[in-house]
PDB file of N, CA and C in Angstrom:
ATOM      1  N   UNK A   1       5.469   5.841   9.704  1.00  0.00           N
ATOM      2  CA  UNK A   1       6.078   4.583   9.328  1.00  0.00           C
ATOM      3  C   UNK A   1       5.707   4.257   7.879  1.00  0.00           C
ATOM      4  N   UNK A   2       6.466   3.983   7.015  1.00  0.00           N
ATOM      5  CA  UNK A   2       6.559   3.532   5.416  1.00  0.00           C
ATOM      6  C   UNK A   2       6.363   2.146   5.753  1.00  0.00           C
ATOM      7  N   UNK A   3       4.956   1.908   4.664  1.00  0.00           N
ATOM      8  CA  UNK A   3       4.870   0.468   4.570  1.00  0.00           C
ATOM      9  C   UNK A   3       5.892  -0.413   4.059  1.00  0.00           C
ATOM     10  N   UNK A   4       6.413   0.113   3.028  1.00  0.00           N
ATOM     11  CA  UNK A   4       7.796  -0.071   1.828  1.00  0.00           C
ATOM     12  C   UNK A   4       8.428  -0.924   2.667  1.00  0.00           C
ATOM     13  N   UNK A   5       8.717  -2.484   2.118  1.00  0.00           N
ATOM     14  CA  UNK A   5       9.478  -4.105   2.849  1.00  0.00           C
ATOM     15  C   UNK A   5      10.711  -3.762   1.601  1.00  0.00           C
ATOM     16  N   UNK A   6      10.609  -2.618   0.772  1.00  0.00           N
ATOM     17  CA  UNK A   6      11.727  -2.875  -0.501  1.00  0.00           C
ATOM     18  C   UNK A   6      11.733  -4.372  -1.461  1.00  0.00           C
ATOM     19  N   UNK A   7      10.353  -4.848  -1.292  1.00  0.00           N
ATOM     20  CA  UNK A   7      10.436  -5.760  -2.226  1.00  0.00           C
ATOM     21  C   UNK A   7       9.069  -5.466  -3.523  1.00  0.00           C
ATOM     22  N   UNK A   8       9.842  -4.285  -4.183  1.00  0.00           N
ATOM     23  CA  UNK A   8       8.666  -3.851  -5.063  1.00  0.00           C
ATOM     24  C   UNK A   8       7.879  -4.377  -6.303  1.00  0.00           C
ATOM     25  N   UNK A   9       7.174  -4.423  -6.870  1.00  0.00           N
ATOM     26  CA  UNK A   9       6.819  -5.257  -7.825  1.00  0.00           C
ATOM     27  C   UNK A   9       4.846  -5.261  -8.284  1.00  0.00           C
ATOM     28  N   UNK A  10       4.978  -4.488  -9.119  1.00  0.00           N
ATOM     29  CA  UNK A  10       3.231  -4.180  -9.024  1.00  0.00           C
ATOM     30  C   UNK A  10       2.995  -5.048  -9.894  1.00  0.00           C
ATOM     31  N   UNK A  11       1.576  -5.855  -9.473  1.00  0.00           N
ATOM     32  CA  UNK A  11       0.673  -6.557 -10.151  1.00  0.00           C
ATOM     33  C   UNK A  11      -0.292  -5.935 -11.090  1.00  0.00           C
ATOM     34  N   UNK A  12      -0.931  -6.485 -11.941  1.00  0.00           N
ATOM     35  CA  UNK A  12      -1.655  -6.280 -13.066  1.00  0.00           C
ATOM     36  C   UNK A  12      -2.410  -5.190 -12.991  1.00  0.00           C
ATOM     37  N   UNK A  13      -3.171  -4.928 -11.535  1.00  0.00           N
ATOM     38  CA  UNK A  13      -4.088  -3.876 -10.800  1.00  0.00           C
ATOM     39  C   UNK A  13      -2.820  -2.802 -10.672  1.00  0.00           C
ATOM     40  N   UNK A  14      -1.872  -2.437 -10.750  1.00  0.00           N
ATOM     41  CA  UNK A  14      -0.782  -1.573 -10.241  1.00  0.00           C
ATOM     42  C   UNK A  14      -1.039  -1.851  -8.470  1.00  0.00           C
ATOM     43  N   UNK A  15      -1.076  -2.896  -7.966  1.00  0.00           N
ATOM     44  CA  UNK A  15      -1.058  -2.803  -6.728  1.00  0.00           C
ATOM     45  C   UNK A  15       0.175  -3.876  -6.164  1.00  0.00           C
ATOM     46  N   UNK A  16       1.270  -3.369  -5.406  1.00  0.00           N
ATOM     47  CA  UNK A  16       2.570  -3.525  -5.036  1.00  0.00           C
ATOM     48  C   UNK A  16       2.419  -5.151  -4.197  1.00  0.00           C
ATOM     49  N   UNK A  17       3.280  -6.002  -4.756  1.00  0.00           N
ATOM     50  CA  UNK A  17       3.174  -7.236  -4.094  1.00  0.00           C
ATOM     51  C   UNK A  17       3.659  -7.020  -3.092  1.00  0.00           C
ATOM     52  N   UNK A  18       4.980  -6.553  -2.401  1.00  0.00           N
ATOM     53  CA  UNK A  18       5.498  -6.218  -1.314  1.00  0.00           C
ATOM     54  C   UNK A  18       4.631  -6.109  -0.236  1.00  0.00           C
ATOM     55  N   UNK A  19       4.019  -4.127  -0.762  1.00  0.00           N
ATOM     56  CA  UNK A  19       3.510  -3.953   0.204  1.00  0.00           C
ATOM     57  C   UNK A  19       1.800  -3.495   0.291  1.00  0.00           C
ATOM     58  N   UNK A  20       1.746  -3.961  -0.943  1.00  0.00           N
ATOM     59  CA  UNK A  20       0.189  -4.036  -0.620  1.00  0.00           C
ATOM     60  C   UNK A  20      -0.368  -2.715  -1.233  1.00  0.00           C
ATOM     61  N   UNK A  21       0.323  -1.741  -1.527  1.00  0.00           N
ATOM     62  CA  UNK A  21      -0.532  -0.350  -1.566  1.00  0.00           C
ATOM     63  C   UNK A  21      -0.328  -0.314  -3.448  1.00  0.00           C
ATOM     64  N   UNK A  22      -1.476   1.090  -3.702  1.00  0.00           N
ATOM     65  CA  UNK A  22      -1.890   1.107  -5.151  1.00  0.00           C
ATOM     66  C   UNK A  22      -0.303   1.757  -5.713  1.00  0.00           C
ATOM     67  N   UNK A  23      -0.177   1.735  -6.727  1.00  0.00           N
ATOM     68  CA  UNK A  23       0.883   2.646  -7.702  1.00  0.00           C
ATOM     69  C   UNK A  23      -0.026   4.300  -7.041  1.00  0.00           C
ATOM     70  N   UNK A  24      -1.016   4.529  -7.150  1.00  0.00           N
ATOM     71  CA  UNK A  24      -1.102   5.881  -6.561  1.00  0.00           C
ATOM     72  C   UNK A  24      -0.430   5.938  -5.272  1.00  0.00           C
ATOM     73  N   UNK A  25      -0.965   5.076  -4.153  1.00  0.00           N
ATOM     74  CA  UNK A  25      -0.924   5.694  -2.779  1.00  0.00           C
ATOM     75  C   UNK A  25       0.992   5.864  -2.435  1.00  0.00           C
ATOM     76  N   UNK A  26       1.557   4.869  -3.492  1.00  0.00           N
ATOM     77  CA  UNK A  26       2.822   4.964  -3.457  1.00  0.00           C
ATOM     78  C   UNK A  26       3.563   6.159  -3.484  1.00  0.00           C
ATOM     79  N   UNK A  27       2.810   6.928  -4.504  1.00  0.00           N
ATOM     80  CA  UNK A  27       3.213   8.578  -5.030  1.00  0.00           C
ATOM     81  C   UNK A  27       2.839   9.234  -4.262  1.00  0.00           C
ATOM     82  N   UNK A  28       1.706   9.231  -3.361  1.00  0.00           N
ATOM     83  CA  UNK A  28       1.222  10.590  -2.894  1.00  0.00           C
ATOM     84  C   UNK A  28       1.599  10.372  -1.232  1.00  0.00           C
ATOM     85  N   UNK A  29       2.383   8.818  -0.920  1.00  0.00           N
ATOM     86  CA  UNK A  29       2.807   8.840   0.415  1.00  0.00           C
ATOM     87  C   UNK A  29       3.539  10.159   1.201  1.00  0.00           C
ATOM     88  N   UNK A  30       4.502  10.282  -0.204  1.00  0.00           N
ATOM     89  CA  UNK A  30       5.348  11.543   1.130  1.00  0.00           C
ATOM     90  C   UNK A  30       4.244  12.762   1.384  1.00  0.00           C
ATOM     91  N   UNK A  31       3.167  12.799   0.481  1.00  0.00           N
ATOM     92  CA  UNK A  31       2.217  14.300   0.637  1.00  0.00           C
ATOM     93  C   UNK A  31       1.160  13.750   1.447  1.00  0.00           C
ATOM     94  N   UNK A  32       0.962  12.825   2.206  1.00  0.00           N
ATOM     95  CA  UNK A  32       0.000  12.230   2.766  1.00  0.00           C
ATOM     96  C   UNK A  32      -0.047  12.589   4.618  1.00  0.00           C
ATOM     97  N   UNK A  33      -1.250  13.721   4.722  1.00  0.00           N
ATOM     98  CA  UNK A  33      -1.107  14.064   6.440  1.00  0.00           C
ATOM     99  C   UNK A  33      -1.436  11.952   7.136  1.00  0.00           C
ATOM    100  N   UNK A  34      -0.994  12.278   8.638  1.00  0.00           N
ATOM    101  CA  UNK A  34      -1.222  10.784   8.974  1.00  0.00           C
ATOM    102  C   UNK A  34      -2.549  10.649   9.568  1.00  0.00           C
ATOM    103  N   UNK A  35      -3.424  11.166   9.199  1.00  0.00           N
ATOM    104  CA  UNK A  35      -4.949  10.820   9.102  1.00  0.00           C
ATOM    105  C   UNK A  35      -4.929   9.840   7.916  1.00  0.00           C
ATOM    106  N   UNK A  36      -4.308  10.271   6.560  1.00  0.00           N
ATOM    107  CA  UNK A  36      -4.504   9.776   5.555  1.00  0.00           C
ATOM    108  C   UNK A  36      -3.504   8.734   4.992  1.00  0.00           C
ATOM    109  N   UNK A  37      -2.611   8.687   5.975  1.00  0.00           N
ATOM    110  CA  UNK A  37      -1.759   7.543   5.656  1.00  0.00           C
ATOM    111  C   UNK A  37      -1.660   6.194   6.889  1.00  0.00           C
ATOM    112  N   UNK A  38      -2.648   6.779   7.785  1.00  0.00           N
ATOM    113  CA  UNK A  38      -3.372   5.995   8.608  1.00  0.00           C
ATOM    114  C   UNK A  38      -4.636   5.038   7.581  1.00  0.00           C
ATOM    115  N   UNK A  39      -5.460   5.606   6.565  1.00  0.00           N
ATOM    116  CA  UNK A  39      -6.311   4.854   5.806  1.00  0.00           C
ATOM    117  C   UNK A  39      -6.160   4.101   4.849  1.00  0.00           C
ATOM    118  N   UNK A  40      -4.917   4.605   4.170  1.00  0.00           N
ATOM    119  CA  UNK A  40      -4.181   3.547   3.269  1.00  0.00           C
ATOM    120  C   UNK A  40      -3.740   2.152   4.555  1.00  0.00           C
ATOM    121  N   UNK A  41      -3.001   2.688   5.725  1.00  0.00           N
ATOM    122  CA  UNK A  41      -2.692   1.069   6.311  1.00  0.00           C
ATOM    123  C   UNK A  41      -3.873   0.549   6.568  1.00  0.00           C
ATOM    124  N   UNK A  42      -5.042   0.974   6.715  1.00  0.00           N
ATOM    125  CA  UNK A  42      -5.859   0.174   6.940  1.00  0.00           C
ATOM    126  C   UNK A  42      -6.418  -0.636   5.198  1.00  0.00           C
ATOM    127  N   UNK A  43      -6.620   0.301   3.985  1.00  0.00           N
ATOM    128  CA  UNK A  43      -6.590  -0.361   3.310  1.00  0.00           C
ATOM    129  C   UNK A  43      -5.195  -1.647   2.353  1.00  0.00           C
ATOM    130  N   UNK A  44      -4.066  -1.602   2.998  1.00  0.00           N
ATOM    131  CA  UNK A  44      -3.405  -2.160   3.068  1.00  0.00           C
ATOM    132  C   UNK A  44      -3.527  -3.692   3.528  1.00  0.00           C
ATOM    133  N   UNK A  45      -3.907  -3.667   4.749  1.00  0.00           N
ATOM    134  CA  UNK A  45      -4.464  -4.751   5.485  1.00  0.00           C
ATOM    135  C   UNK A  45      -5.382  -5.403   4.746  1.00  0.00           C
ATOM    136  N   UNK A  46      -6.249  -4.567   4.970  1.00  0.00           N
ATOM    137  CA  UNK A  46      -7.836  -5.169   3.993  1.00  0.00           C
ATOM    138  C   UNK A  46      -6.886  -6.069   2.272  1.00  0.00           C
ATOM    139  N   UNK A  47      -6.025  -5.665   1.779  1.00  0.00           N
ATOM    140  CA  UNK A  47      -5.580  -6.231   0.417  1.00  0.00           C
ATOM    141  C   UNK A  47      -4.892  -7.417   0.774  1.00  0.00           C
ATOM    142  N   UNK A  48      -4.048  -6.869   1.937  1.00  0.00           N
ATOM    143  CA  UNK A  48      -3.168  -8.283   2.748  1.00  0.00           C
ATOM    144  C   UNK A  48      -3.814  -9.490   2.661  1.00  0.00           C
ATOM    145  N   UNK A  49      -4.913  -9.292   3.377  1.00  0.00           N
ATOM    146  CA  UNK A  49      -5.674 -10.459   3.854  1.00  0.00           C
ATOM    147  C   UNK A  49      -6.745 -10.944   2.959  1.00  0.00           C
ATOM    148  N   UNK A  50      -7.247  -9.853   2.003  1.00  0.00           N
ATOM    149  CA  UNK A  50      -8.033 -10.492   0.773  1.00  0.00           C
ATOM    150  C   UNK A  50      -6.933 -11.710  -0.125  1.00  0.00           C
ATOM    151  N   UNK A  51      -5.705 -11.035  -0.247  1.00  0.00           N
ATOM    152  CA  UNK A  51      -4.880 -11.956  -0.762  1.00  0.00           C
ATOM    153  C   UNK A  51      -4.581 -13.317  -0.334  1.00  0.00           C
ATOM    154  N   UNK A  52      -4.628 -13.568   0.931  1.00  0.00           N
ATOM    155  CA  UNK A  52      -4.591 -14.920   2.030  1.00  0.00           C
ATOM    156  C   UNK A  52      -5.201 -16.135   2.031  1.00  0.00           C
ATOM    157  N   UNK A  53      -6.617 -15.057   1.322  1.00  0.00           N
ATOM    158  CA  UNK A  53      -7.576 -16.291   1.110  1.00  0.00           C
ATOM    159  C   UNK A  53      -7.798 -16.678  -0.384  1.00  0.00           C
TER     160      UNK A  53
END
């Protein structure tokens, strides 16, 4: 599952307002086994919710 909401737009950090992930993890998604694109959603989350507060 692609985090990608198609509402793209990177912040100052290169990190995607949409969906939360770095300008890297964006690039290396399609080469990413799902061990490792299992750890980006988790660091995804973790940015989600730092943002919340």
């Amino acid at each position: 599952m692609n985090p990608c909401i198609r509402n793209c737009c990177l912040d100052e950090n290169d990190i995607c307002l949409g969906c939360f992930r770095t300008l890297d993890e964006i690039l290396a998604w399609r080469g990413l086994t799902t061990k490792g694109r299992e750890q980006v959603m988790i660091e995804i989350e973790k940015r989600r919710i730092a943002k919340a507060r």
